[in-house]
PDB file of N, CA and C in Angstrom:
ATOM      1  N   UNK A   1      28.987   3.739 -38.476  1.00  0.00           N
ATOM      2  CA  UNK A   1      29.306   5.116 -38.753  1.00  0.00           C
ATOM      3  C   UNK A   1      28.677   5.993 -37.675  1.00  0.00           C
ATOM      4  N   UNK A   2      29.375   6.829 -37.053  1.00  0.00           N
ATOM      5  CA  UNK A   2      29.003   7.679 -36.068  1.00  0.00           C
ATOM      6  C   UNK A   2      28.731   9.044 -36.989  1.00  0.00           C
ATOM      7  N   UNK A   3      27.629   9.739 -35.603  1.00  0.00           N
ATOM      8  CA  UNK A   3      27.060  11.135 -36.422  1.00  0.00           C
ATOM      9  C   UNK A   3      28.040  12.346 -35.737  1.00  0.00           C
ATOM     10  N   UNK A   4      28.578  13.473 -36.156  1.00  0.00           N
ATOM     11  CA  UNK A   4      29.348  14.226 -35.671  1.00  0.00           C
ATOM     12  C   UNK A   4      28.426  14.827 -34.722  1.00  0.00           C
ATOM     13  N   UNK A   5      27.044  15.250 -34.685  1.00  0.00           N
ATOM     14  CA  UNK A   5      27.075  16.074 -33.544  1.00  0.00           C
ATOM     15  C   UNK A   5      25.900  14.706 -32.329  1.00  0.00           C
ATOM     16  N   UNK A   6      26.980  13.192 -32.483  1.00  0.00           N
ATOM     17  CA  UNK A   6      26.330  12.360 -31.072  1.00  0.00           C
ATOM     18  C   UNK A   6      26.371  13.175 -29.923  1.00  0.00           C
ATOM     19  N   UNK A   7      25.144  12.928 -29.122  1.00  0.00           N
ATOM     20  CA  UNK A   7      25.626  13.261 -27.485  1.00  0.00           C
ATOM     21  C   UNK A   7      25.933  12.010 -26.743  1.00  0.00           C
ATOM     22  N   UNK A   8      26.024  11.171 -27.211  1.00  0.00           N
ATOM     23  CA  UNK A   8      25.898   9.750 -26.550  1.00  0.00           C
ATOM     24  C   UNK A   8      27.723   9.679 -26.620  1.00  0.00           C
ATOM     25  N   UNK A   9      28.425  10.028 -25.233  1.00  0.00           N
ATOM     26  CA  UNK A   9      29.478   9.569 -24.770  1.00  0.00           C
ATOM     27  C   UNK A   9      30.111   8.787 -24.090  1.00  0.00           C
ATOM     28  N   UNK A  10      29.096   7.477 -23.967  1.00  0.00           N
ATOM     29  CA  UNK A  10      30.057   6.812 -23.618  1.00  0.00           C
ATOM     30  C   UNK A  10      30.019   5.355 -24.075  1.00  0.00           C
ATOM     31  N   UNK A  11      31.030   4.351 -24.023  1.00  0.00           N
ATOM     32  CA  UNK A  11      31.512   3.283 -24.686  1.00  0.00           C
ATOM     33  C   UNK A  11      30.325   2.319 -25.027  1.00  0.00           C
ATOM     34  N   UNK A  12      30.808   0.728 -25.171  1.00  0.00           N
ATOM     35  CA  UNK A  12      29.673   0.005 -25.596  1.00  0.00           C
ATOM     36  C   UNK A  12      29.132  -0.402 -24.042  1.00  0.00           C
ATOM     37  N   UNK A  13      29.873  -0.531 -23.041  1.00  0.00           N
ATOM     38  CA  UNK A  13      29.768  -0.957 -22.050  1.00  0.00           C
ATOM     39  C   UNK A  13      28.690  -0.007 -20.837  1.00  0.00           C
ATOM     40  N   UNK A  14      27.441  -0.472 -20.370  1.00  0.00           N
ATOM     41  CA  UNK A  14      27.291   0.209 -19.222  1.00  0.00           C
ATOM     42  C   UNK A  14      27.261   0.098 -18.064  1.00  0.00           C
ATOM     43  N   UNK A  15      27.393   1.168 -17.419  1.00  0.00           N
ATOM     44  CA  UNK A  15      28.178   1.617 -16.739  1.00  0.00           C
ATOM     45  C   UNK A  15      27.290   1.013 -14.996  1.00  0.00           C
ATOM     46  N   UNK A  16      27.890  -0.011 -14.336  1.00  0.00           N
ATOM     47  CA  UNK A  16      26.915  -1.248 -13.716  1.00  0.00           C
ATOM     48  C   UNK A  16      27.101  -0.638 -12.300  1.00  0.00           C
ATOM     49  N   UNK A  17      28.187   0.049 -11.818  1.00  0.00           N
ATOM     50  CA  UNK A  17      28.032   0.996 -10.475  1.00  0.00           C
ATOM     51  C   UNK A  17      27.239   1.718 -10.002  1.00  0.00           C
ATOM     52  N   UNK A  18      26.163   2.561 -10.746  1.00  0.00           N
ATOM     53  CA  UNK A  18      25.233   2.772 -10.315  1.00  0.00           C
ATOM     54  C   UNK A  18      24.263   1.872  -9.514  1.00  0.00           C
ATOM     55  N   UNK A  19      23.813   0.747 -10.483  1.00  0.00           N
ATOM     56  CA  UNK A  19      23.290  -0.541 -10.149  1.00  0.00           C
ATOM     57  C   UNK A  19      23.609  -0.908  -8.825  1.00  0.00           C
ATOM     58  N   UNK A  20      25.010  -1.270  -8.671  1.00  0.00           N
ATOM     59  CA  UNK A  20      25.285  -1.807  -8.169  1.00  0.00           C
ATOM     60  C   UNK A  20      25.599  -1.071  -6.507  1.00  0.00           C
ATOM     61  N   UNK A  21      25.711   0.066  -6.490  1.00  0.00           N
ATOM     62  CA  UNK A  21      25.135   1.483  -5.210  1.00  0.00           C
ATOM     63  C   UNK A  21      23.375   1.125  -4.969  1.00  0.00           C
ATOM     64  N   UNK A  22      22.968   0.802  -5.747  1.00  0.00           N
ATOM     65  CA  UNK A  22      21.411   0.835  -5.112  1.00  0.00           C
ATOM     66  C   UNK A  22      21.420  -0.546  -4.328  1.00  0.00           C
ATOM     67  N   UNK A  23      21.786  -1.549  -4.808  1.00  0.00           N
ATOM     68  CA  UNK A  23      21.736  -2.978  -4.795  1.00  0.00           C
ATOM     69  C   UNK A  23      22.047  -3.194  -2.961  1.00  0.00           C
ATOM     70  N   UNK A  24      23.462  -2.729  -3.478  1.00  0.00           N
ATOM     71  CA  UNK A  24      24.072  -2.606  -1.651  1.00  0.00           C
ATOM     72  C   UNK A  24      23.439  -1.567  -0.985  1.00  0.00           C
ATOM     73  N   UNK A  25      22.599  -0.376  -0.749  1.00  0.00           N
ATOM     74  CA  UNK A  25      22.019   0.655  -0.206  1.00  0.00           C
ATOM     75  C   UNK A  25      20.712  -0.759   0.625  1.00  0.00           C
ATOM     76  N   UNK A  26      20.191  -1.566  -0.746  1.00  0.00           N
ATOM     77  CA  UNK A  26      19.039  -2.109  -0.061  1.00  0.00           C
ATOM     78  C   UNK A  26      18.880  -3.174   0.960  1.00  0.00           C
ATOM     79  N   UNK A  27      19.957  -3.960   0.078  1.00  0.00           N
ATOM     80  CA  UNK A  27      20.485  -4.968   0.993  1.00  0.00           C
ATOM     81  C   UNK A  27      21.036  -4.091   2.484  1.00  0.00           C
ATOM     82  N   UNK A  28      21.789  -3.309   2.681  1.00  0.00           N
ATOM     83  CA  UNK A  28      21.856  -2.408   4.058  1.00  0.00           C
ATOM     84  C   UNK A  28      20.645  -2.519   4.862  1.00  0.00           C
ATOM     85  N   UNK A  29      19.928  -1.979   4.105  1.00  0.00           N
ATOM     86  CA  UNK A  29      18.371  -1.579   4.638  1.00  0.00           C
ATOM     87  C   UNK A  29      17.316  -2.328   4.819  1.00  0.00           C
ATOM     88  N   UNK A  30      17.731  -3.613   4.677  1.00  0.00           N
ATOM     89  CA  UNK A  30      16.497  -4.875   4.041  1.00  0.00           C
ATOM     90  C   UNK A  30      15.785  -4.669   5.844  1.00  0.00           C
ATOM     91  N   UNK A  31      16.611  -4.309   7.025  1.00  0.00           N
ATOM     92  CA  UNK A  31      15.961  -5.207   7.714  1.00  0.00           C
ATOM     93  C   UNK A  31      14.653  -3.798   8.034  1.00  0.00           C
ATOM     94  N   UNK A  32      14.918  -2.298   7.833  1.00  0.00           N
ATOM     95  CA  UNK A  32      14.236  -1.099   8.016  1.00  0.00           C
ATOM     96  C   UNK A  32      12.826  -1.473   7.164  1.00  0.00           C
ATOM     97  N   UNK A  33      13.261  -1.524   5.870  1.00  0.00           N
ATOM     98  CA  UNK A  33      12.674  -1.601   4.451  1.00  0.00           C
ATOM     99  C   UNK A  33      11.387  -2.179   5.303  1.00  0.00           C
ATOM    100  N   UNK A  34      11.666  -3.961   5.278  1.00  0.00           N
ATOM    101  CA  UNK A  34      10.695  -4.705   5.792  1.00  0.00           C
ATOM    102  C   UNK A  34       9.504  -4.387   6.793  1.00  0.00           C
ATOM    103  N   UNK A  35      10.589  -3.819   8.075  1.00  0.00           N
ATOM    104  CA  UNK A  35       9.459  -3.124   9.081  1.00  0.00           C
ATOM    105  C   UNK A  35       8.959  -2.269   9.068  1.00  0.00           C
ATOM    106  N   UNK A  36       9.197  -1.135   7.747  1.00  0.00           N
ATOM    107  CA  UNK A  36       8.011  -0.197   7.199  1.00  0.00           C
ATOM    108  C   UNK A  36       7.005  -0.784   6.558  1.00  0.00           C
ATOM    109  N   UNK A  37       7.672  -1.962   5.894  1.00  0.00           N
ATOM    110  CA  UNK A  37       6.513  -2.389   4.654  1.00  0.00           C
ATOM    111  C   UNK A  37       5.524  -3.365   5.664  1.00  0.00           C
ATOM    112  N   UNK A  38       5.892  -3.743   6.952  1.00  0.00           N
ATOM    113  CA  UNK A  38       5.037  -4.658   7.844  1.00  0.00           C
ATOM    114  C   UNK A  38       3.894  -3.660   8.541  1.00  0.00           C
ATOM    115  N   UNK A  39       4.248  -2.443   9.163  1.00  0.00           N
ATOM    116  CA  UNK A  39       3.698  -1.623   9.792  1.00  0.00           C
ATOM    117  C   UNK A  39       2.552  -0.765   8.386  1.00  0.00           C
ATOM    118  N   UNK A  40       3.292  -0.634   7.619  1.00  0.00           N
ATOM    119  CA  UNK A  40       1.797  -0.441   6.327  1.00  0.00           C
ATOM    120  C   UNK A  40       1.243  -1.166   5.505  1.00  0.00           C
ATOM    121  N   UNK A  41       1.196  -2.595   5.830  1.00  0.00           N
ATOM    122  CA  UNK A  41       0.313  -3.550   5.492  1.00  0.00           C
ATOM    123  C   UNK A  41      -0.730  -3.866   7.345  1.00  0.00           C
ATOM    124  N   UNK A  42      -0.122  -3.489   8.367  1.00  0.00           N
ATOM    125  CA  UNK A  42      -1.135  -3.640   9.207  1.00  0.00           C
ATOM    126  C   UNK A  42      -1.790  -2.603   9.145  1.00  0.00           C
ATOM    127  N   UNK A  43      -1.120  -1.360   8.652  1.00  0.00           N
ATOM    128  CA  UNK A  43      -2.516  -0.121   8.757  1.00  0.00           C
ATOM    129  C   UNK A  43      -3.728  -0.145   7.809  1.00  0.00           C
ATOM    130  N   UNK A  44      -3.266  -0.940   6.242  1.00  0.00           N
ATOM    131  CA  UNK A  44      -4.123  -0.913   5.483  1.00  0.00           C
ATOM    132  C   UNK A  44      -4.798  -1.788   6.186  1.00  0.00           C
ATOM    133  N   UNK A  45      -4.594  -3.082   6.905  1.00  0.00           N
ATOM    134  CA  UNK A  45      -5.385  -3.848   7.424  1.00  0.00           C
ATOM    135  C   UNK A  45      -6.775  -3.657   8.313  1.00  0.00           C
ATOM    136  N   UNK A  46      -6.108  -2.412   9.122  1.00  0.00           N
ATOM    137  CA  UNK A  46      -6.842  -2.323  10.216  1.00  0.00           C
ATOM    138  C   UNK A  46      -8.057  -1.070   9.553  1.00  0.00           C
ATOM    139  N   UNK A  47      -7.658  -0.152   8.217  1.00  0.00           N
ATOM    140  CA  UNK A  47      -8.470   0.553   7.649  1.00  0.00           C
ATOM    141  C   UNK A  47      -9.181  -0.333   6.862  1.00  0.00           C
ATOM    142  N   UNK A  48      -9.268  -1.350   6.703  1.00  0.00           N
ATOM    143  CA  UNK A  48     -10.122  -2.544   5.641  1.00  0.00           C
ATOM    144  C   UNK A  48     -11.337  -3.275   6.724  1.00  0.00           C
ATOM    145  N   UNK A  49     -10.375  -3.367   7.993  1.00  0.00           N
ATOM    146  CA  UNK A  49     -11.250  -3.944   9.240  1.00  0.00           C
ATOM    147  C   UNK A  49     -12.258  -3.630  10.204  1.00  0.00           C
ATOM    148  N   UNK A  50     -11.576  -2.127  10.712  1.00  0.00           N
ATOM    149  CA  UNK A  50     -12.243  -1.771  11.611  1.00  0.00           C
ATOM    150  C   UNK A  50     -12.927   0.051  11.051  1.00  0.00           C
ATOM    151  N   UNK A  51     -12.622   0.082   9.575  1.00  0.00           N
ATOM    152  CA  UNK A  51     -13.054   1.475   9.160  1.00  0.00           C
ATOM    153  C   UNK A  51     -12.111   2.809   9.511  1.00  0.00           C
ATOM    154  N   UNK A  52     -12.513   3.590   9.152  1.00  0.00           N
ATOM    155  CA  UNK A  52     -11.460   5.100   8.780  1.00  0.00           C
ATOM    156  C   UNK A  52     -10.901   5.350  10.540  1.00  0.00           C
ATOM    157  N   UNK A  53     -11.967   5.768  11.462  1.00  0.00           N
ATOM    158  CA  UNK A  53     -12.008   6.076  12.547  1.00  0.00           C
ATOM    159  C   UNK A  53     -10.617   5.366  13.134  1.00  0.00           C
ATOM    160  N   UNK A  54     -10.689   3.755  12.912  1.00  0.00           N
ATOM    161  CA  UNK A  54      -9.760   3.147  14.136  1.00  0.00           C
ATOM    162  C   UNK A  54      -8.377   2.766  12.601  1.00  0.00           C
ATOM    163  N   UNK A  55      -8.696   2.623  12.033  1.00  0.00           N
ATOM    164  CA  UNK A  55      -7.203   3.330  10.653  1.00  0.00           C
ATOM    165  C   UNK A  55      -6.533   4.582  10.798  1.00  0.00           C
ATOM    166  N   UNK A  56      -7.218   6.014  11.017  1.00  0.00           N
ATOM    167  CA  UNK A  56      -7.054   6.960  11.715  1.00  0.00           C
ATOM    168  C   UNK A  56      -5.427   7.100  13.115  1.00  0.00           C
ATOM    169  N   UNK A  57      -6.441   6.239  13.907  1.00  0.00           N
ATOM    170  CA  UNK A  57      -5.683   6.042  15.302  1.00  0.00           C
ATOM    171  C   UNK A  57      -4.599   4.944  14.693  1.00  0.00           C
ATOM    172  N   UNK A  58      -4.472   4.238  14.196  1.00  0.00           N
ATOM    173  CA  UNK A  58      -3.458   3.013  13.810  1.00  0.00           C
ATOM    174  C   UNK A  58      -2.176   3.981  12.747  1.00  0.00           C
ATOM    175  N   UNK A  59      -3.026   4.595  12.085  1.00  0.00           N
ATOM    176  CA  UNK A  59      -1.896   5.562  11.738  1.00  0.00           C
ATOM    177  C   UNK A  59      -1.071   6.545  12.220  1.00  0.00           C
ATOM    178  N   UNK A  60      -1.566   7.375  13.403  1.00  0.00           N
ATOM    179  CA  UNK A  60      -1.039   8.066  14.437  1.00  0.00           C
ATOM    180  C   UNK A  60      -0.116   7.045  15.594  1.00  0.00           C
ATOM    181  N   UNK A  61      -0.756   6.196  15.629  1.00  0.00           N
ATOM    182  CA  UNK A  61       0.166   4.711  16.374  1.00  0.00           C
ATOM    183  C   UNK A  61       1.602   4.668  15.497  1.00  0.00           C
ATOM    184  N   UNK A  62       1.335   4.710  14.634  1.00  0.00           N
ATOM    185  CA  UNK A  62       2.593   4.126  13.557  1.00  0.00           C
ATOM    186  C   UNK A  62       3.580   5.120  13.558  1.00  0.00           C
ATOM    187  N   UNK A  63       2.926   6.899  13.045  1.00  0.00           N
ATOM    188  CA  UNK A  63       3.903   7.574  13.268  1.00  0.00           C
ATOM    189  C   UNK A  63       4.533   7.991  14.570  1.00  0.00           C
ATOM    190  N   UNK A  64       4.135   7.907  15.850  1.00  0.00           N
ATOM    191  CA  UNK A  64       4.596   7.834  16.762  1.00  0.00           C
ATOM    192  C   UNK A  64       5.531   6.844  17.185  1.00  0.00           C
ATOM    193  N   UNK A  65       5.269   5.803  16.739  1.00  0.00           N
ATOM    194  CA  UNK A  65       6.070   4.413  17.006  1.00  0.00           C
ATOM    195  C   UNK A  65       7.937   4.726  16.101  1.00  0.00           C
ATOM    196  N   UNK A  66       7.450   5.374  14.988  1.00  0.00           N
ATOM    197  CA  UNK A  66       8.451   5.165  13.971  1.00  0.00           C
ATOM    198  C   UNK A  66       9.546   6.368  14.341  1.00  0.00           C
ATOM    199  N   UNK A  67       8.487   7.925  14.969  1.00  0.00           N
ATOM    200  CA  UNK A  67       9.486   9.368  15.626  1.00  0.00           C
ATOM    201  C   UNK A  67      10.090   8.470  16.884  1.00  0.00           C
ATOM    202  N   UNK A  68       9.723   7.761  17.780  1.00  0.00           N
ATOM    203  CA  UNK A  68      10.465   7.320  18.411  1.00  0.00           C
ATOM    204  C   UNK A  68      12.154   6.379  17.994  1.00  0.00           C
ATOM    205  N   UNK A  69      10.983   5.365  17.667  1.00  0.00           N
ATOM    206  CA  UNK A  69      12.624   5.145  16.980  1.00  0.00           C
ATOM    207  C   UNK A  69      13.423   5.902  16.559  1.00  0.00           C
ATOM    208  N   UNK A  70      13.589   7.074  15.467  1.00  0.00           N
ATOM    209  CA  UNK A  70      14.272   7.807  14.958  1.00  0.00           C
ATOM    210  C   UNK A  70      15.010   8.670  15.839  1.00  0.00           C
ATOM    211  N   UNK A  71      14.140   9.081  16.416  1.00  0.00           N
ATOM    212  CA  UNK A  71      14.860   9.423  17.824  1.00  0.00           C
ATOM    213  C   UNK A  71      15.761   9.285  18.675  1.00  0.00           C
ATOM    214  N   UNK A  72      15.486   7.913  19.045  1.00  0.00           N
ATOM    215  CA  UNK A  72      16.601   6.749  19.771  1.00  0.00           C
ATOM    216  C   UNK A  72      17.508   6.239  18.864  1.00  0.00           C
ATOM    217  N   UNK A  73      17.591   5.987  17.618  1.00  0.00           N
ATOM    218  CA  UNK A  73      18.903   6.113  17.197  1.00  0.00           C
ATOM    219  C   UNK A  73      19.758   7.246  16.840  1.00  0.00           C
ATOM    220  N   UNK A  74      18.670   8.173  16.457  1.00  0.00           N
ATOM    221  CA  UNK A  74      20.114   9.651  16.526  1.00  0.00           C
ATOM    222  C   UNK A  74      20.700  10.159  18.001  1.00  0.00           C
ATOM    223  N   UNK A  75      19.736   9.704  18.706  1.00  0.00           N
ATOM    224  CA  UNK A  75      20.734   9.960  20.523  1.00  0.00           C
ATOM    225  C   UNK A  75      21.549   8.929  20.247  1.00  0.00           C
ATOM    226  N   UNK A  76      21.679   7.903  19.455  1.00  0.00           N
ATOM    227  CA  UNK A  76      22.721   7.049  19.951  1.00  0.00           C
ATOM    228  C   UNK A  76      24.003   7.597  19.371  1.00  0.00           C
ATOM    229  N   UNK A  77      23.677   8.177  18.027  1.00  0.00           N
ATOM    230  CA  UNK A  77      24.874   8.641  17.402  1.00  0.00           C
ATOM    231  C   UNK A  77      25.622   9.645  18.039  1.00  0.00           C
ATOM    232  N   UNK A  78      24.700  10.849  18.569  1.00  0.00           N
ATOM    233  CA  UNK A  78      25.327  11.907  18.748  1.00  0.00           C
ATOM    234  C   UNK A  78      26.561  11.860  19.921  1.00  0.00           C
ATOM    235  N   UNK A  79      26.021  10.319  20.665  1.00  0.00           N
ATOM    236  CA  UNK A  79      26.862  10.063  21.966  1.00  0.00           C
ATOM    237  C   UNK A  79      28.420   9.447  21.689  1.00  0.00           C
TER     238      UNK A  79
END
């Protein structure tokens, strides 16, 4: 028995496209994903190793490393 004022519109079935938009977004991205998640497991590394000071510089390394890239692929597009 349904209640007249449900907000719940829609069937028994849900709705797996959403899901399935993230799924393929990551898989796209697996190979980006990875080399962020590599470059911030060496920074935590190097802040565990060598202290704040040279974690500091490893982090300024990283974002420089990463504006470049970004860089060089939007010149590629715009061409």
């Amino acid at each position: 028995m349904k209640a007249k004022n449900s907000v719940f519109k829609g069937g028994d079935k849900m709705d797996l496209n959403k899901i399935n938009v993230f799924f393929n977004l990551l898989v796209a991205n697996l190979v980006s994903i990875l080399f962020l998640l590599g470059l911030f497991v060496i920074n935590i590394s190097v802040y565990k190793t060598f202290g704040q000071n040279m974690g500091l510089l490893c982090t300024g390394i990283t974002l420089i490393v990463i504006s470049l890239i970004l860089n060089h692929e939007s010149n590629q597009e715009r061409r």
